[in-house]
Protein backbone atom coordinates (compact mmCIF):
# COMPACT_ATOMS: atom_id res chain seq x y z
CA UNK A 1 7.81 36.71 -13.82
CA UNK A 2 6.70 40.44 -13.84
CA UNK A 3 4.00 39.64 -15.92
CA UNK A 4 2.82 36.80 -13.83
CA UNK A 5 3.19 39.63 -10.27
CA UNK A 6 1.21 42.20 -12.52
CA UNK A 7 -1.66 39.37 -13.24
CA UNK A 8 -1.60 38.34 -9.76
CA UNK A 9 -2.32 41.76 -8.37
CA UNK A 10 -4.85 42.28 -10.59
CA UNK A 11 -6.77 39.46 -9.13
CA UNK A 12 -7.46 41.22 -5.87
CA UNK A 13 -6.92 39.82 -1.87
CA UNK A 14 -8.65 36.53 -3.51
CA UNK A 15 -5.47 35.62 -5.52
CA UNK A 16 -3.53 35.66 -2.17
CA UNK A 17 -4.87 31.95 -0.61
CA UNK A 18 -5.48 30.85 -4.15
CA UNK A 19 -1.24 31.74 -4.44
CA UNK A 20 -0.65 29.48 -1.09
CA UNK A 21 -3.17 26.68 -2.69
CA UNK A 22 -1.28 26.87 -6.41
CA UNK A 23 2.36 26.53 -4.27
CA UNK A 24 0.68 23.77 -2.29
CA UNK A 25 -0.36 22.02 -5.05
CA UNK A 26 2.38 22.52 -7.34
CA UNK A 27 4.79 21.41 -4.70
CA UNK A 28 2.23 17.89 -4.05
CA UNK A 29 2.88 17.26 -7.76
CA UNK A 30 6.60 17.09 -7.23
CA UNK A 31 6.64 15.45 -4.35
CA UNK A 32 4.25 12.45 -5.83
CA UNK A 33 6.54 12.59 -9.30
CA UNK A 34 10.19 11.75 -7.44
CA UNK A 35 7.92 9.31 -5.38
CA UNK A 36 6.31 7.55 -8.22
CA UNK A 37 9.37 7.68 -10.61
CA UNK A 38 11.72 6.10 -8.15
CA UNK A 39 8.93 3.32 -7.26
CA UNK A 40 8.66 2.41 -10.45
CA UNK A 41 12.22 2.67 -11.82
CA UNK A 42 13.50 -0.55 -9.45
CA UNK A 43 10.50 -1.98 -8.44
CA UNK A 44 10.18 -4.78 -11.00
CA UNK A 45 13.66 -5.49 -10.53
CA UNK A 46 13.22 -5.83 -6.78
CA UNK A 47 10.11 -8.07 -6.54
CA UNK A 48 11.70 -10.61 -9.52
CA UNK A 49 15.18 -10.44 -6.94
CA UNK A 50 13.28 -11.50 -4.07
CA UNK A 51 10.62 -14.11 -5.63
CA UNK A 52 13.78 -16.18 -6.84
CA UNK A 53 15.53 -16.02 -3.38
CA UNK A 54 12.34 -17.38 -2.11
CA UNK A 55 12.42 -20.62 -3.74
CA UNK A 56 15.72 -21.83 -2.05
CA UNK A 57 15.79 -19.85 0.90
CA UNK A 58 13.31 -17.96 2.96
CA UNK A 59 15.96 -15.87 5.11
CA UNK A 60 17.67 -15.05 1.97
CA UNK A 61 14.48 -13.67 0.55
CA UNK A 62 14.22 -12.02 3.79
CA UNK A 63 17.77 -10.45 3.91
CA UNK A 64 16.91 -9.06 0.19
CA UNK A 65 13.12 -7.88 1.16
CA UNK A 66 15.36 -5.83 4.48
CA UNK A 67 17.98 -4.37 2.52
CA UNK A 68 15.16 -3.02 -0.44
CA UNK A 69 13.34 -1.53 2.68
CA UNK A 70 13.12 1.70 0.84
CA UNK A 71 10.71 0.53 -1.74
CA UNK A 72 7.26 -0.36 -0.50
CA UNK A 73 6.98 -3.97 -2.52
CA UNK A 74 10.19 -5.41 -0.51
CA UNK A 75 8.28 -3.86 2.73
CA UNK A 76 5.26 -5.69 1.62
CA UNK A 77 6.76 -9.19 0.34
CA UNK A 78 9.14 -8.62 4.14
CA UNK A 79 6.20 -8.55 6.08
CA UNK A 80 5.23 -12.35 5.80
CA UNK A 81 8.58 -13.11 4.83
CA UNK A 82 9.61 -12.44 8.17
CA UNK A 83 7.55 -14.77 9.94
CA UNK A 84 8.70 -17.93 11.34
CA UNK A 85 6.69 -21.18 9.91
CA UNK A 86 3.34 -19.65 9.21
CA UNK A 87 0.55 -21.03 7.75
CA UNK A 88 -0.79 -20.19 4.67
CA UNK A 89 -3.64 -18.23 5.92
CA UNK A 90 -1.19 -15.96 8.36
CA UNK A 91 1.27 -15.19 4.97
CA UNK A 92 -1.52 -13.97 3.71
CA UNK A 93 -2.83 -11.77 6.19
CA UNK A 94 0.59 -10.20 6.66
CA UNK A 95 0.70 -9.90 2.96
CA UNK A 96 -2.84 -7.94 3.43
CA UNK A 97 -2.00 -5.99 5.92
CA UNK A 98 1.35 -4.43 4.82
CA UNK A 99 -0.53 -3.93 1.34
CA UNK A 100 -2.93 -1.35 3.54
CA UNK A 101 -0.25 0.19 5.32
CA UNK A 102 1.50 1.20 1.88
CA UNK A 103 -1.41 2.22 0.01
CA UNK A 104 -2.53 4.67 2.47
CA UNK A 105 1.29 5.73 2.25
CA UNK A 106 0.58 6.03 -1.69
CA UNK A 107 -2.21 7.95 -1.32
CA UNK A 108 0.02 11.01 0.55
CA UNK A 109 -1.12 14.09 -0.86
CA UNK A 110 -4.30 13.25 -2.20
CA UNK A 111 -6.32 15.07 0.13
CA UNK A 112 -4.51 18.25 -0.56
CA UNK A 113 -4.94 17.92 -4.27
CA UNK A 114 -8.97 17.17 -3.81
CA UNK A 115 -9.54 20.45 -1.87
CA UNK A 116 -7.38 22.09 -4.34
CA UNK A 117 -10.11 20.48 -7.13
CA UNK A 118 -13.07 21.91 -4.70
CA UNK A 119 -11.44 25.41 -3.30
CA UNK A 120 -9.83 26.74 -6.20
CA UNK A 121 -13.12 27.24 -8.66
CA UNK A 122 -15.02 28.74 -5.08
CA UNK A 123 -12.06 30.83 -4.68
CA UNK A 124 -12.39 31.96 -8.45
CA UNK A 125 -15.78 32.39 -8.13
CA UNK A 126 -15.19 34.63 -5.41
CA UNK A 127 -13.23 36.65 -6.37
CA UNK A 128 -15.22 37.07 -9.79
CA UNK A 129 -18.16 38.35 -7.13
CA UNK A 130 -15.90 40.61 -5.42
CA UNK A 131 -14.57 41.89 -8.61
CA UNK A 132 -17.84 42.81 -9.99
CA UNK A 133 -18.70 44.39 -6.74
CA UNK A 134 -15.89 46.66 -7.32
CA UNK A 135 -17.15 47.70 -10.45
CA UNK A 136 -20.89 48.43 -9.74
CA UNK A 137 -19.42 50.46 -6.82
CA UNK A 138 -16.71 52.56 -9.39
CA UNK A 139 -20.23 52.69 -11.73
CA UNK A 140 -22.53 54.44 -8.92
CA UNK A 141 -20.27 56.22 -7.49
CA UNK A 142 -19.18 57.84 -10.95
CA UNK A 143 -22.51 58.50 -12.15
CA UNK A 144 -22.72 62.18 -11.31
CA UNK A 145 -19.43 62.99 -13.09
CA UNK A 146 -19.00 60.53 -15.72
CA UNK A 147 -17.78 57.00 -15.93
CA UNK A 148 -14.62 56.10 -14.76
CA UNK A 149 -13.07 53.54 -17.11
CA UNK A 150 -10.22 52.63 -14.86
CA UNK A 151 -12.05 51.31 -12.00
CA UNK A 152 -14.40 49.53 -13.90
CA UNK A 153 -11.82 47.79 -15.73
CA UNK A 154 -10.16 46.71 -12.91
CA UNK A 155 -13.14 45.66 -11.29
CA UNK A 156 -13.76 43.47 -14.48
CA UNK A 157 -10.71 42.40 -14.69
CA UNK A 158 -10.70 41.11 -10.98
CA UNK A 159 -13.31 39.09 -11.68
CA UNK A 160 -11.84 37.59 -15.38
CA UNK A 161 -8.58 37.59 -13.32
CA UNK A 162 -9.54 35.09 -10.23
CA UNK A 163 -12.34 33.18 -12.53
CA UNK A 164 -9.13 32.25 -14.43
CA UNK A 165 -6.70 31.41 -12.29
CA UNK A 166 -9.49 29.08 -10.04
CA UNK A 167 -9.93 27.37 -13.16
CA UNK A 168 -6.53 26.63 -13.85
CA UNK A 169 -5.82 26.01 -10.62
CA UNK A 170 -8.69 23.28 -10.19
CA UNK A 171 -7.24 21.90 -13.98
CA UNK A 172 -4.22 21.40 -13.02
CA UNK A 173 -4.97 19.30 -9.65
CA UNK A 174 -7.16 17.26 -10.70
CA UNK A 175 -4.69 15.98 -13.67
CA UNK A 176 -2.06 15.10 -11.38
CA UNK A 177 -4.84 13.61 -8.49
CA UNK A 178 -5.82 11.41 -11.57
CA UNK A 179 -2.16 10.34 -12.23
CA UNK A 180 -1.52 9.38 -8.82
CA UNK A 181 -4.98 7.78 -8.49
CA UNK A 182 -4.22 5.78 -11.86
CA UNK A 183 -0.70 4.43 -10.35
CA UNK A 184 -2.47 3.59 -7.33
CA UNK A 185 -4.53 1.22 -9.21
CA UNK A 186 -1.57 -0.30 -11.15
CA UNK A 187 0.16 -0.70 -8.17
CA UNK A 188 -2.77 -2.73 -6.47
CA UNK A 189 -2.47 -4.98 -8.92
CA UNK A 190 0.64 -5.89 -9.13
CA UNK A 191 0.89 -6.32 -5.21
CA UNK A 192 -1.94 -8.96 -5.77
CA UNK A 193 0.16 -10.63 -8.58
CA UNK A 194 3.14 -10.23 -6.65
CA UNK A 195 1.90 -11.19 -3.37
CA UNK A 196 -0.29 -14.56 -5.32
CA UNK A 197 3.17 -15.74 -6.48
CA UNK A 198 5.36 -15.74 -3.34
CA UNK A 199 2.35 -17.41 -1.44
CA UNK A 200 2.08 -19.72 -4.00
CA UNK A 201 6.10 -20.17 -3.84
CA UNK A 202 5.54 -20.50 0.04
CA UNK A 203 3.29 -23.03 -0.23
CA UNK A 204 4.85 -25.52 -2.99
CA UNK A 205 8.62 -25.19 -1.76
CA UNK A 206 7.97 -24.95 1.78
CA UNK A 207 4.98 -25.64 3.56
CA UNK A 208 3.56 -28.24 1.80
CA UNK A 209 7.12 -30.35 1.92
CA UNK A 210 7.16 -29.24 5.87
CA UNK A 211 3.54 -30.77 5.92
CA UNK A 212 4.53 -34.54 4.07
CA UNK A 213 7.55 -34.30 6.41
CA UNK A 214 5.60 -34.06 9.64
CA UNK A 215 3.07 -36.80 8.16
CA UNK A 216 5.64 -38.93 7.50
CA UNK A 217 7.62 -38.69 11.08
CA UNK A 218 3.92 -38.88 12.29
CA UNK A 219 3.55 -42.29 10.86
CA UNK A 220 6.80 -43.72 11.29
CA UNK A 221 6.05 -42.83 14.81
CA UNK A 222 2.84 -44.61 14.80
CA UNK A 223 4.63 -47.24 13.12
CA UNK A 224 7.22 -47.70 15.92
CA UNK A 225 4.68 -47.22 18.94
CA UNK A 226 2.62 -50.05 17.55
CA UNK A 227 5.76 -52.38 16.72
CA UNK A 228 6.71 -51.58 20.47
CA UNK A 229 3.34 -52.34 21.89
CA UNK A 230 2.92 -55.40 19.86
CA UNK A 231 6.65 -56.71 20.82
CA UNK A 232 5.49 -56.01 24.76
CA UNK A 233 1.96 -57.88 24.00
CA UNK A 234 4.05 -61.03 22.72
CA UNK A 235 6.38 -60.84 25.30
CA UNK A 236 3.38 -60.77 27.79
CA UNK A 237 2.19 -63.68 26.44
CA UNK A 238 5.23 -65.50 25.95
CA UNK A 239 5.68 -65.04 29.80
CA UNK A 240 2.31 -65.80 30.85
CA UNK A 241 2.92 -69.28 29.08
CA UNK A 242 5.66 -69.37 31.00
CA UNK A 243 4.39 -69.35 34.40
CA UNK A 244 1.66 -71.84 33.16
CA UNK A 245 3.63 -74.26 31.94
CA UNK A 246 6.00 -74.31 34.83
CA UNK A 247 3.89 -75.85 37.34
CA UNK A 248 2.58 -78.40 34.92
CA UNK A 249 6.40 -79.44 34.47
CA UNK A 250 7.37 -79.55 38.43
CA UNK A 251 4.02 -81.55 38.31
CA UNK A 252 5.26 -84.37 36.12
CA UNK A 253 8.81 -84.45 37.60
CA UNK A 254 7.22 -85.44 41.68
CA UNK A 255 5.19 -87.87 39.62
């Protein structure tokens, strides 16, 4: 740790926001690992749970999707899941929407990572300027009396120091902005396989039987309106013959 102090120093007042950047960083990495480890340690488990619940009952599914809150497929697969009797094309969209909503929640600490990628080489860079500054100054002012080999290695050392340390800095974020952009990707696919098999689940085991079972009351409906309107049109006529026939019949009996 000493060590690391004494190198640190070394690297001039450049080292000091390129310290706050590396802690930044470092902590971003940890933070995305206990994200990305726990997502992926029940996450399989959870979707496969809730796509069997959904072929026998929709507010079981939903009860499962609500209690897995914590785990952004069960808030995605909740978010149409929750919706009373929607059509296809609205399961979707809440599908859709939710998937946005977690993805920008995926991509949490990305942006920190990316200027750590872009600062910490200029901040290496830098310093390397400053640090050879500081030795052409020990050099001219030393000329009269000699070189002095202490400043000028420190100046040069600066400058290795910060040109370093930018590098590794830079190295370091973008490996873990790759990882998390990599899982990103993974995970978009597997909400689109995930969220293509409930809809399809939606539509076979629910909304297409809800659909014959409306046609069908539709037309036994139709079925009954039209016996009923042709029992009142033979009725009609039956008592239209009626009153014709009656006066014929009071007719013959005067006669």
């Amino acid at each position: 740790m000493s060590t690391l102090f004494e190198t640190a120093v070394k690297g001039g007042p450049t080292m000091i926001p390129m310290g706050l950047l590396s802690v930044a960083t470092v902590a971003s990495g940890i933070d995305r690992a206990i994200f990305w480890f726990n997502l992926y340690r029940t996450e399989d488990q959870t979707a496969h749970r809730i796509l069997e619940a959904a072929r026998y009952s929709l507010s079981d599914a939903n009860q499962l999707a609500k209690e897995a809150g914590a785990q952004p497929i069960a808030r995605f697969m909740q978010a149409s899941l929750k919706l009373v009797n929607p059509t296809p094309e609205a399961f979707r969209l809440a599908m859709e929407t939710a998937s946005e909503h977690e993805f920008e929640k995926m991509e949490k600490g990305d942006k920190l990572l990316e200027t750590s990628v872009a600062l910490g080489p200029l901040l290496g860079l830098l310093g390397t300027v400053t640090g050879l500054m500081a030795t052409f100054s020990s050099l001219d002012s030393s000329a009269a009396g000699g070189v002095d080999t202490g400043k000028t290695a420190a100046g040069i050392g600066e400058a290795l120091t910060t040109t370093a340390a930018g590098m590794i800095l830079a190295i370091i974020a973008m490996l873990i902005l790759r990882v998390c952009v990599s899982f990103a990707a993974q995970q978009l696919s597997y909400f689109a396989k995930v969220g293509g098999e409930l809809e399809l689940i939606y539509r076979e085991c629910w909304y297409e039987p809800r659909m014959e079972e409306q046609a069908r009351a539709r037309a036994s409906l139709e079925r009954q309106y039209y016996d009923e309107a042709r029992s009142e049109s033979r009725n009609e006529s039956r008592n239209e013959f009626t009153r014709e026939s009656e006066p014929r019949d009071e007719a013959r009996i005067e006669h």
